[in-house]
Protein backbone atom coordinates (compact mmCIF):
# COMPACT_ATOMS: atom_id res chain seq x y z
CA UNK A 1 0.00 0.00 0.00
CA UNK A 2 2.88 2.42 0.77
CA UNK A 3 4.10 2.20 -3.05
CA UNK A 4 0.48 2.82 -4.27
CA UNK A 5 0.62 5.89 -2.15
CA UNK A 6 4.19 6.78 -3.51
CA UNK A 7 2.37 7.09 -6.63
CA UNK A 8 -0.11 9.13 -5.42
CA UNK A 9 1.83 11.37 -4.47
CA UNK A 10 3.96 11.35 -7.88
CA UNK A 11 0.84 11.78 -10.08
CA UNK A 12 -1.22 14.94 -8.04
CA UNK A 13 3.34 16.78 -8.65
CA UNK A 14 3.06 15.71 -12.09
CA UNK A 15 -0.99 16.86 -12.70
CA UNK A 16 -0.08 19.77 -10.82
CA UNK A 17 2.92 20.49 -13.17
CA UNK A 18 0.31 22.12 -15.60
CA UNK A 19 -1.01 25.41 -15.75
CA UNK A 20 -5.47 25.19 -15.35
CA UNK A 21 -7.19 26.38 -18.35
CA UNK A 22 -7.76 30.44 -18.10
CA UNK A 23 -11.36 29.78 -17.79
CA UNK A 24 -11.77 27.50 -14.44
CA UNK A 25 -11.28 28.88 -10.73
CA UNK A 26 -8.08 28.86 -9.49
CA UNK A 27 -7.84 25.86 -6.80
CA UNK A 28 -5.68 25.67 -3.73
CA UNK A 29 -3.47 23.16 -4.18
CA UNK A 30 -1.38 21.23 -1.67
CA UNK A 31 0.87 18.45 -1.71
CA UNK A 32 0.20 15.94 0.96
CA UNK A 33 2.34 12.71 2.37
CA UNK A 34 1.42 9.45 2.98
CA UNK A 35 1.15 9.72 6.57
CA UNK A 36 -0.94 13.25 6.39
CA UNK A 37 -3.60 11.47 4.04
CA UNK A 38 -3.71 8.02 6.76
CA UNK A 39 -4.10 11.08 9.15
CA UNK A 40 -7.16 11.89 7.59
CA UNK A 41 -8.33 8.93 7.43
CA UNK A 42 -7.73 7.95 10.91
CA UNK A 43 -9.44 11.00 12.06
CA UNK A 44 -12.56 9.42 9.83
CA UNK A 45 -12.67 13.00 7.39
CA UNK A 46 -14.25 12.58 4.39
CA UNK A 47 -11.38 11.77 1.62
CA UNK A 48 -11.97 11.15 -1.89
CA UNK A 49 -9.32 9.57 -3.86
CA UNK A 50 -9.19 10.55 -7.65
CA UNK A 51 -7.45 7.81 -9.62
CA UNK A 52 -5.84 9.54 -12.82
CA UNK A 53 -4.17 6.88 -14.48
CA UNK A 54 -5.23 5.14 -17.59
CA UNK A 55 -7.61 2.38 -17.54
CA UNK A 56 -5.81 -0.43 -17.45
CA UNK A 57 -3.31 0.70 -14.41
CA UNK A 58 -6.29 1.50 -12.38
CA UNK A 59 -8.11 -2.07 -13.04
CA UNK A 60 -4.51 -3.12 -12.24
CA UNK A 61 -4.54 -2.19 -9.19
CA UNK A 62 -6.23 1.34 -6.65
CA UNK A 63 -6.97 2.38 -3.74
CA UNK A 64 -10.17 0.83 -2.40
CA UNK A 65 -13.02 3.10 -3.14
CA UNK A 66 -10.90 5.46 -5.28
CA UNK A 67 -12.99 7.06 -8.46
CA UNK A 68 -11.37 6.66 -11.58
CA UNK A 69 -11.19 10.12 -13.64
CA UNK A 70 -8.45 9.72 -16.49
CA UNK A 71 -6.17 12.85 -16.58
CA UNK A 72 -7.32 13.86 -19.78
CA UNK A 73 -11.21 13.86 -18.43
CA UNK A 74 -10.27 15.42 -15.40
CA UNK A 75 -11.33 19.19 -16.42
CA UNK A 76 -14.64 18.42 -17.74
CA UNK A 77 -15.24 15.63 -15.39
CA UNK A 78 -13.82 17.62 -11.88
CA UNK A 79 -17.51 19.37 -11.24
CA UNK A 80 -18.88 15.97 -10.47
CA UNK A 81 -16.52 15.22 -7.59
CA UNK A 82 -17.85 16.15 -4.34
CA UNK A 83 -16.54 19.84 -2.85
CA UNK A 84 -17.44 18.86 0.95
CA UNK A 85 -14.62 16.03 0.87
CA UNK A 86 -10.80 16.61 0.68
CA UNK A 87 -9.83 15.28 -2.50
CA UNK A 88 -6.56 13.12 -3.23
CA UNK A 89 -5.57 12.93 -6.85
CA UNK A 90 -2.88 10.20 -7.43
């Protein structure tokens, strides 16, 4: 589980890497650790975790309960994902 989170944590640097397009609000953005997002869960805070690999990687293997939003959907698809809960993108 620690290397799925190691990749977490590489894919929300790399999506974060790119500018947002001029038209969507600007979004805090934060880079959290492994043991800051088990915080969270510990604490029982409501987490979503936002699976932006391809397909296949994610029916290889994710986080249990983690949505599945390709990268490349992410934009259009982001308005559908819940604004109450903190959200992890990996």
């Amino acid at each position: 589980m620690g290397r799925l989170f190691a990749a977490c944590l590489v894919a929300i640097t790399l999506f974060w890497v790119s500018p947002a397009p001029a038209d969507d609000p600007e979004v805090p953005e934060k880079y959290i650790s492994v043991d800051e997002v088990n915080a969270l869960i510990q604490q029982k805070k409501p987490v979503t975790f936002i699976d932006v690999r391809p397909k296949d990687q994610f029916d290889e293997l994710h986080i249990r309960g983690a949505r599945h939003v390709p990268l490349t959907e992410l934009p259009r698809r982001l308005a559908s994902v819940s604004k109450k809960d903190f959200l992890v993108l990996y």
